[in-house]
PDB file of N, CA and C in Angstrom:
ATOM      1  N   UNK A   1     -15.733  -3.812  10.089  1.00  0.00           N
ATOM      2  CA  UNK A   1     -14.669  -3.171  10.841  1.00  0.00           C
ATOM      3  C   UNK A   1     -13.576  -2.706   9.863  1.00  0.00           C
ATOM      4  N   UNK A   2     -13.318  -1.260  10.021  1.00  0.00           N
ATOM      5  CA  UNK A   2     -12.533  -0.903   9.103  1.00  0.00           C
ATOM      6  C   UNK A   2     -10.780  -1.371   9.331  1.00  0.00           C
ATOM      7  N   UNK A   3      -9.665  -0.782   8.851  1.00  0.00           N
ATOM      8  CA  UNK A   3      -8.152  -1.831   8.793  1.00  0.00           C
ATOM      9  C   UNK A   3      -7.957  -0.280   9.636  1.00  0.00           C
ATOM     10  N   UNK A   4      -6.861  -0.566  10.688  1.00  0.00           N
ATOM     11  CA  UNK A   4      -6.047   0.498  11.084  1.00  0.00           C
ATOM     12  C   UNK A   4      -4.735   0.716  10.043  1.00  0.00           C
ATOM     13  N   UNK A   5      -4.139   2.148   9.832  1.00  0.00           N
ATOM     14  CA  UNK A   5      -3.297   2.313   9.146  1.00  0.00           C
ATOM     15  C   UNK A   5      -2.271   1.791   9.481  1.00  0.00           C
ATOM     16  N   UNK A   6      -1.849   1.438  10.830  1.00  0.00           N
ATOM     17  CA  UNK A   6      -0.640   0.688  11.270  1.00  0.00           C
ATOM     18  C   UNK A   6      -0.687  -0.668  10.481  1.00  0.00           C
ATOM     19  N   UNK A   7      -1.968  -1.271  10.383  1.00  0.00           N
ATOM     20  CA  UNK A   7      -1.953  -2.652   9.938  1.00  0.00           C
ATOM     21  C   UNK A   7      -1.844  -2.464   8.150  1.00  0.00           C
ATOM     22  N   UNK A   8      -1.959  -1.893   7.377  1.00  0.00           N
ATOM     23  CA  UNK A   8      -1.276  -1.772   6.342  1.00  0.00           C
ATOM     24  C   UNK A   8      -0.394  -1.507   6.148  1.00  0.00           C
ATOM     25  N   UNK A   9       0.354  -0.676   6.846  1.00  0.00           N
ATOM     26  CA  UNK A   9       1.744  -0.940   6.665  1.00  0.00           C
ATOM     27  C   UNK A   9       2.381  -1.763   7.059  1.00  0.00           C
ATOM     28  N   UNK A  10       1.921  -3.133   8.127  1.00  0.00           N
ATOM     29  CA  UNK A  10       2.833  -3.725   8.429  1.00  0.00           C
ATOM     30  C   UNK A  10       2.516  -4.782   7.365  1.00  0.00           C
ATOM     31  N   UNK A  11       1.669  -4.820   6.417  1.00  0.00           N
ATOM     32  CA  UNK A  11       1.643  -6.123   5.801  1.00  0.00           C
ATOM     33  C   UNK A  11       1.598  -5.886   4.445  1.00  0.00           C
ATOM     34  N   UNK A  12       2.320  -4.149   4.199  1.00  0.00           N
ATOM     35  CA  UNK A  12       2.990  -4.268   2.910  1.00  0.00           C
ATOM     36  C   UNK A  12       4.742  -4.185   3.418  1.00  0.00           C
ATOM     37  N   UNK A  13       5.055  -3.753   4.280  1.00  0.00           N
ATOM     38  CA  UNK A  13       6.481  -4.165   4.571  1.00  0.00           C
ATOM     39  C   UNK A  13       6.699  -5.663   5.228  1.00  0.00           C
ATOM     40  N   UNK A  14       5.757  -6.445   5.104  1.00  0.00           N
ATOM     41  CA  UNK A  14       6.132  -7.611   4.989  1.00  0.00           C
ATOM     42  C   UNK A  14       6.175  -8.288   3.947  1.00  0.00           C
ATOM     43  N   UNK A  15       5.486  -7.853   3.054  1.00  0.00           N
ATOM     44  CA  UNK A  15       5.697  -8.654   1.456  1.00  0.00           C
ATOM     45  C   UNK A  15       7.030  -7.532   0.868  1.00  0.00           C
ATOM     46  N   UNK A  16       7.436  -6.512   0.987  1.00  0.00           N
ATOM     47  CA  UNK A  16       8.356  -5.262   0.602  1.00  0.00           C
ATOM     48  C   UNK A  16       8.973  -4.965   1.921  1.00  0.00           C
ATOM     49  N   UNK A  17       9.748  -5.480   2.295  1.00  0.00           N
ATOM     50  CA  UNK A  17      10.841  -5.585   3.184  1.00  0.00           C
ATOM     51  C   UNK A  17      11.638  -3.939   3.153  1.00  0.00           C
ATOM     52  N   UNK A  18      11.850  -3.954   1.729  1.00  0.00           N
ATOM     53  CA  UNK A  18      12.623  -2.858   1.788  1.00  0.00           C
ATOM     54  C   UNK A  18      11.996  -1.538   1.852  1.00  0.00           C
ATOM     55  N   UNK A  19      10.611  -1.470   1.914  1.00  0.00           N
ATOM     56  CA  UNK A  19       9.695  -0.240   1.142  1.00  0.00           C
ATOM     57  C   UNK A  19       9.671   0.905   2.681  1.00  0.00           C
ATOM     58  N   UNK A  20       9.240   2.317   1.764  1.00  0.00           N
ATOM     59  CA  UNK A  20       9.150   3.179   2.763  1.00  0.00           C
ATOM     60  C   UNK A  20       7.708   3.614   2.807  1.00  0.00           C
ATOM     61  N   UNK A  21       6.786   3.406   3.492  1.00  0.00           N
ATOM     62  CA  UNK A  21       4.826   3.621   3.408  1.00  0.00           C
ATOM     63  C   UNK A  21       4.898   4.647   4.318  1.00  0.00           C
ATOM     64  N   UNK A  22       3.928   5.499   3.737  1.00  0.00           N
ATOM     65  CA  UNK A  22       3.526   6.536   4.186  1.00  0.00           C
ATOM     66  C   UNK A  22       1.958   6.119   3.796  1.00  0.00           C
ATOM     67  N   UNK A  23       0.894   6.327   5.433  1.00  0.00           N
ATOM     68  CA  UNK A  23      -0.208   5.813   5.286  1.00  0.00           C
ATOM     69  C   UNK A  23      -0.997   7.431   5.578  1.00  0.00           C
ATOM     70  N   UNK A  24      -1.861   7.459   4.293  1.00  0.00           N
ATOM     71  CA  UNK A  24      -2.646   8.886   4.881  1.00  0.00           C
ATOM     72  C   UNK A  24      -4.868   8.717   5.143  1.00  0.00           C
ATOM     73  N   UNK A  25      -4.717   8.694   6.226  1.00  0.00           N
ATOM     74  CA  UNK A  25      -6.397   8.653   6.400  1.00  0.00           C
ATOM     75  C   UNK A  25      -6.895   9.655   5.745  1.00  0.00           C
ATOM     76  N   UNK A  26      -7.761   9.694   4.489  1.00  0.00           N
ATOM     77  CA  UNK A  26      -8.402  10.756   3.751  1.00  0.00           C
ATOM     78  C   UNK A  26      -9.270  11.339   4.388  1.00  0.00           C
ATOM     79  N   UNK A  27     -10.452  10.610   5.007  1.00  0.00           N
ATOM     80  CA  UNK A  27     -11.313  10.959   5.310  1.00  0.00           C
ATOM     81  C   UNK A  27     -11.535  11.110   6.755  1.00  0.00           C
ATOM     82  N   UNK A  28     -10.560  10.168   7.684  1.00  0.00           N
ATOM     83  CA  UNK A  28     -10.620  10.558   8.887  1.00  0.00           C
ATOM     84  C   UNK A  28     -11.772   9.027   9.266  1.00  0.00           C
ATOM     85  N   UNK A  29     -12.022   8.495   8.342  1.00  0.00           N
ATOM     86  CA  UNK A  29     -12.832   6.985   8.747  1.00  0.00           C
ATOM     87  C   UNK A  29     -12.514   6.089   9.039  1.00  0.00           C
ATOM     88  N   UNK A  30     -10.852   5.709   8.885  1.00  0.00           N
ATOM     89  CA  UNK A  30     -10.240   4.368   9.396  1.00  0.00           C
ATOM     90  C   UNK A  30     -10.597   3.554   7.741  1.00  0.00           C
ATOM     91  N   UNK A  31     -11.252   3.913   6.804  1.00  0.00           N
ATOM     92  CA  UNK A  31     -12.228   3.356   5.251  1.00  0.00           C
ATOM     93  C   UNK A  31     -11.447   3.751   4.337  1.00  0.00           C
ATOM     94  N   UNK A  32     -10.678   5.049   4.107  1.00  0.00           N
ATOM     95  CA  UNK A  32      -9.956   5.599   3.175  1.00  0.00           C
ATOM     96  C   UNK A  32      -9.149   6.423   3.125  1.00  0.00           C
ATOM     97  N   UNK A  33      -8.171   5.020   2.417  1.00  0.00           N
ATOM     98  CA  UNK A  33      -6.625   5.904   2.607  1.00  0.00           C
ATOM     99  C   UNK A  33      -5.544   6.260   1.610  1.00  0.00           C
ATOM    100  N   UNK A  34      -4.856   6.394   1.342  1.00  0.00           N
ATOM    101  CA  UNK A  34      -3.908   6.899   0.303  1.00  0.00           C
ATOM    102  C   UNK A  34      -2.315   6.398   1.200  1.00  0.00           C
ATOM    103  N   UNK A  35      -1.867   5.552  -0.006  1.00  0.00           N
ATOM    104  CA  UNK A  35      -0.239   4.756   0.424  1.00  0.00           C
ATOM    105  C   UNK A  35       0.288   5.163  -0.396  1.00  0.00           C
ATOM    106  N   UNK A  36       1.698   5.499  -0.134  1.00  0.00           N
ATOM    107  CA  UNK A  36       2.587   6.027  -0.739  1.00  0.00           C
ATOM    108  C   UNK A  36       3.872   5.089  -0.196  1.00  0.00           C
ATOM    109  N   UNK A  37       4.373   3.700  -1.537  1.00  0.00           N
ATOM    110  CA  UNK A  37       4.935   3.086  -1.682  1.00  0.00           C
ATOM    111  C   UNK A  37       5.974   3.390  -2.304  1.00  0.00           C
ATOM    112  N   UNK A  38       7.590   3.265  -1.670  1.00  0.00           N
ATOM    113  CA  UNK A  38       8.598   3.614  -2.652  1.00  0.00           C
ATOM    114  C   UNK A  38       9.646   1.915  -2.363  1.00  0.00           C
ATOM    115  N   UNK A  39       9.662   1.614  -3.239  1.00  0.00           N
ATOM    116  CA  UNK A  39       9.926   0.163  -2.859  1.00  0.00           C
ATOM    117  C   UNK A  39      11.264   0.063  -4.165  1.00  0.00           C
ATOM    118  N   UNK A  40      12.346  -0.454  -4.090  1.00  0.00           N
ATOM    119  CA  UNK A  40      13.532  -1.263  -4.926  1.00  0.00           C
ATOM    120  C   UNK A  40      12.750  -2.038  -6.246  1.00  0.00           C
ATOM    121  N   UNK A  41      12.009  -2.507  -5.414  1.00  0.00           N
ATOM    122  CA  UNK A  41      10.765  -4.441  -5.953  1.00  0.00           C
ATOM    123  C   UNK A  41      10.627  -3.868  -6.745  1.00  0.00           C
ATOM    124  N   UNK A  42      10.316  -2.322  -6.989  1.00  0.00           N
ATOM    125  CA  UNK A  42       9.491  -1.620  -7.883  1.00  0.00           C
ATOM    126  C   UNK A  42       9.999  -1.714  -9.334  1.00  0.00           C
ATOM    127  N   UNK A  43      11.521  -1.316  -9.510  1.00  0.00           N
ATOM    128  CA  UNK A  43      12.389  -0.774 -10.463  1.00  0.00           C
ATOM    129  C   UNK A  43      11.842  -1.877 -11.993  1.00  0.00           C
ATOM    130  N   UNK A  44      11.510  -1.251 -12.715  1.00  0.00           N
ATOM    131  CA  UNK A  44      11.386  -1.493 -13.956  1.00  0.00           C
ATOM    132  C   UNK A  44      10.190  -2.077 -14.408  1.00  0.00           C
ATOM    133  N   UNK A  45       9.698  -1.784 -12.974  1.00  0.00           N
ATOM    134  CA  UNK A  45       7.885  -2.786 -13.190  1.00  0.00           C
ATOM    135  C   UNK A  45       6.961  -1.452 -13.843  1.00  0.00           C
ATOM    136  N   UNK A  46       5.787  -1.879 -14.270  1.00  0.00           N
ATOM    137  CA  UNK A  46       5.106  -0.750 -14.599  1.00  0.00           C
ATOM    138  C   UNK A  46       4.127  -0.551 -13.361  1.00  0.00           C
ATOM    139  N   UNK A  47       3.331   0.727 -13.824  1.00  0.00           N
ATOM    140  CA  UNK A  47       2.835   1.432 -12.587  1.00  0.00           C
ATOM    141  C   UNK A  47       1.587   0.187 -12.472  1.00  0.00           C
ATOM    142  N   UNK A  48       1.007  -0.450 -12.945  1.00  0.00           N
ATOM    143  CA  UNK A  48      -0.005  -1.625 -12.777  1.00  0.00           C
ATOM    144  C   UNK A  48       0.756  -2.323 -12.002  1.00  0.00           C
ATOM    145  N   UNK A  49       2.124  -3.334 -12.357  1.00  0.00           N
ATOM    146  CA  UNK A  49       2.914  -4.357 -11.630  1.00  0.00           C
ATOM    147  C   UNK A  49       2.862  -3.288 -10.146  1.00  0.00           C
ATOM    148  N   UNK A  50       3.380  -2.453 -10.019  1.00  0.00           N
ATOM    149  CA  UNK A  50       3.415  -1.701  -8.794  1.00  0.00           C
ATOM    150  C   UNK A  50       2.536  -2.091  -8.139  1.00  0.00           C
ATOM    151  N   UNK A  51       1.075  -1.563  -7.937  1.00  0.00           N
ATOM    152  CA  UNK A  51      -0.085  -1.381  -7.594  1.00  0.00           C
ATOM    153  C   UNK A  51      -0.689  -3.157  -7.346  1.00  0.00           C
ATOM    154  N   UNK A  52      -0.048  -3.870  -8.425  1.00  0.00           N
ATOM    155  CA  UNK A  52      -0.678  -5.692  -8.110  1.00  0.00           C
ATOM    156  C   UNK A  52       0.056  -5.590  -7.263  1.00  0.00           C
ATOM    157  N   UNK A  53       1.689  -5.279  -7.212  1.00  0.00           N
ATOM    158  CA  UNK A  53       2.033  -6.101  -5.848  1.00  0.00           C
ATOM    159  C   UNK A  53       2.280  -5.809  -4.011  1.00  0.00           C
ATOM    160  N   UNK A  54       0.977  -4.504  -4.479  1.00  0.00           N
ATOM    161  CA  UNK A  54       0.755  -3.692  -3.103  1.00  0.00           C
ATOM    162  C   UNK A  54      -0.522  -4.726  -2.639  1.00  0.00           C
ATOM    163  N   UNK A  55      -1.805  -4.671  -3.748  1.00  0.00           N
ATOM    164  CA  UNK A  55      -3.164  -5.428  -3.757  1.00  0.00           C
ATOM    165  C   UNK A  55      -2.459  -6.940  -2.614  1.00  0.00           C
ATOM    166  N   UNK A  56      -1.503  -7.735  -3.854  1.00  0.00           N
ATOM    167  CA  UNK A  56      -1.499  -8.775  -2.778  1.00  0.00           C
ATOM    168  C   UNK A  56      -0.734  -8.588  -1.517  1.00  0.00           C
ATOM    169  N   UNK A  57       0.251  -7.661  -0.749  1.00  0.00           N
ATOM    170  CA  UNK A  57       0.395  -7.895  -0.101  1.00  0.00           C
ATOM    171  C   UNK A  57      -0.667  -7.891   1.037  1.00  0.00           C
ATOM    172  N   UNK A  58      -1.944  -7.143   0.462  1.00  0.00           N
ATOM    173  CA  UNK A  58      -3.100  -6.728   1.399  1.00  0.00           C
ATOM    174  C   UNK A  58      -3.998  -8.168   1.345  1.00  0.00           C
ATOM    175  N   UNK A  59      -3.310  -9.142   1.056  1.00  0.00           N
ATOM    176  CA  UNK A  59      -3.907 -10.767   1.631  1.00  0.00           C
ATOM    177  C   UNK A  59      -5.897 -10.356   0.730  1.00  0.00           C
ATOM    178  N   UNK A  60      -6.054  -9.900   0.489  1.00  0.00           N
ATOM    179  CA  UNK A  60      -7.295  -9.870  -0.053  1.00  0.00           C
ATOM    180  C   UNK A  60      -8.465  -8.767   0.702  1.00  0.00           C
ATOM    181  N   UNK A  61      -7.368  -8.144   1.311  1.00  0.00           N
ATOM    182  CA  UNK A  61      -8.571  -7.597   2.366  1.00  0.00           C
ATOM    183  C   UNK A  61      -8.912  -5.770   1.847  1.00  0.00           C
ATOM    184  N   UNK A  62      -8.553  -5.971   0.223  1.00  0.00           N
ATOM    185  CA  UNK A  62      -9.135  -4.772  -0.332  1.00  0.00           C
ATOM    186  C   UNK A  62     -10.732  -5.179  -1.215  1.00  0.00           C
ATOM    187  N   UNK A  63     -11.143  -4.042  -0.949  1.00  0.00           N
ATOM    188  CA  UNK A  63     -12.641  -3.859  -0.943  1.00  0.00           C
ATOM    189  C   UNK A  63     -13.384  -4.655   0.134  1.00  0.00           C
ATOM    190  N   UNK A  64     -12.933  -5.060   1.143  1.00  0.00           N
ATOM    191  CA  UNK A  64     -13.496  -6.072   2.522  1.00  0.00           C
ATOM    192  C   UNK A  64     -13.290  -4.825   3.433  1.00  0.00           C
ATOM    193  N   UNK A  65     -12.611  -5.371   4.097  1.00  0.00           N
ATOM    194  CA  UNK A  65     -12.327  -4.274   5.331  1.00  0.00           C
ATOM    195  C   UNK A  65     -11.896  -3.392   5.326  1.00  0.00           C
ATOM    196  N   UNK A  66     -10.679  -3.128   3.838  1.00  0.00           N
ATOM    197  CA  UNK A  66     -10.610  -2.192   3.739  1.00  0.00           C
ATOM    198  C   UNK A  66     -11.172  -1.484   2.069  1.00  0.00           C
ATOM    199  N   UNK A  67     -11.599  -0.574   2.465  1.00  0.00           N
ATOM    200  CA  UNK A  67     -12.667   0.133   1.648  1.00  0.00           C
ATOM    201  C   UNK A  67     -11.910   0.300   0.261  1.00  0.00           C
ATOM    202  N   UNK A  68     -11.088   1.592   0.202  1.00  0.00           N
ATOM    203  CA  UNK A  68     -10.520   2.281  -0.474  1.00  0.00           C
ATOM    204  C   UNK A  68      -9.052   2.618   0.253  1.00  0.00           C
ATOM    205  N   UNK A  69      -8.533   2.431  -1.413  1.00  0.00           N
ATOM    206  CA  UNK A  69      -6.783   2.627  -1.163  1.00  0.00           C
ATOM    207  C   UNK A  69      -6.138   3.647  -2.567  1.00  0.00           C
ATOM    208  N   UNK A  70      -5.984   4.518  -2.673  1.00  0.00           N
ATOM    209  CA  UNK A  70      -5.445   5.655  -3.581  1.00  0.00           C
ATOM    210  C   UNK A  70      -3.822   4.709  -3.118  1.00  0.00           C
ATOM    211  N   UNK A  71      -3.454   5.016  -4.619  1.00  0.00           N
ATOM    212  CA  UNK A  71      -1.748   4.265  -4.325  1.00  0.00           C
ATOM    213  C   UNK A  71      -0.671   5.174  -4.752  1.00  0.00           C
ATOM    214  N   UNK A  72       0.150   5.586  -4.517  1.00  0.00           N
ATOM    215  CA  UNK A  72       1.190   6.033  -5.228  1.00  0.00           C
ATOM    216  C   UNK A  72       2.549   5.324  -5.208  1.00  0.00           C
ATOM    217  N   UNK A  73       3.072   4.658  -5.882  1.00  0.00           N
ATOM    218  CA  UNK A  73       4.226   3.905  -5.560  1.00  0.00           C
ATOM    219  C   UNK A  73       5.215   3.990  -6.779  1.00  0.00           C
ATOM    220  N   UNK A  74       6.430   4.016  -6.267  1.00  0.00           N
ATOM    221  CA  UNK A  74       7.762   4.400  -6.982  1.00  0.00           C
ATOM    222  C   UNK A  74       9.118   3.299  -6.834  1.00  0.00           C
ATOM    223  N   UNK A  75       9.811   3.023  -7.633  1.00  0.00           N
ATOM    224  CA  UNK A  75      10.842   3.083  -7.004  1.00  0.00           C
ATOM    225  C   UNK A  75      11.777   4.163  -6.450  1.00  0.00           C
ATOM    226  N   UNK A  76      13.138   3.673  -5.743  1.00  0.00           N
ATOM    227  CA  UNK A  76      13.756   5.123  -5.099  1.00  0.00           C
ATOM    228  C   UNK A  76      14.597   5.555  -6.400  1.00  0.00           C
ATOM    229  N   UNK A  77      14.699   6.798  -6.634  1.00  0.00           N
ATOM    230  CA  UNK A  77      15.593   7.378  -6.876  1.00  0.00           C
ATOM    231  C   UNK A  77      17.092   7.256  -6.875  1.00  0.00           C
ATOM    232  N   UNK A  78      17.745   6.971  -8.246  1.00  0.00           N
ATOM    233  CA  UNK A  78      19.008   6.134  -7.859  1.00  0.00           C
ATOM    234  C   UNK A  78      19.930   7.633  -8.293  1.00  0.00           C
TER     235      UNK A  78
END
């Protein structure tokens, strides 16, 4: 069973409180998606630290249920 996009975003704005997700279905499968993370948490981390601390907020459920995740994540713009 694939993840609904609602449910990734609610359980990276629960580990990133402050973050703004934008969830995009690539393919139209509910399997693959593309997040676009702009999070504070972010500021001074590198684009890897970024991306680990999207992985865990997804509790483990990348490459399980959910397939594929394209990431883009930033901090905001000061």
């Amino acid at each position: 069973m694939a993840m609904k996009a609602e449910d990734i975003e609610s359980m990276i704005k629960a580990a990133l409180p402050d973050a703004e997700v934008e969830i995009i279905d690539l393919a139209g499968d509910g399997d693959h998606y593309k997040a676009i993370v702009v999070s504070t948490a972010f500021a001074g981390k590198t684009r890897v630290a970024q991306h680990q601390m999207v992985y865990g907020a997804l509790q483990g459920n990348m490459g399980g249920v959910l397939h594929a995740l394209a990431l883009e994540t930033r901090a905001p713009d000061t």
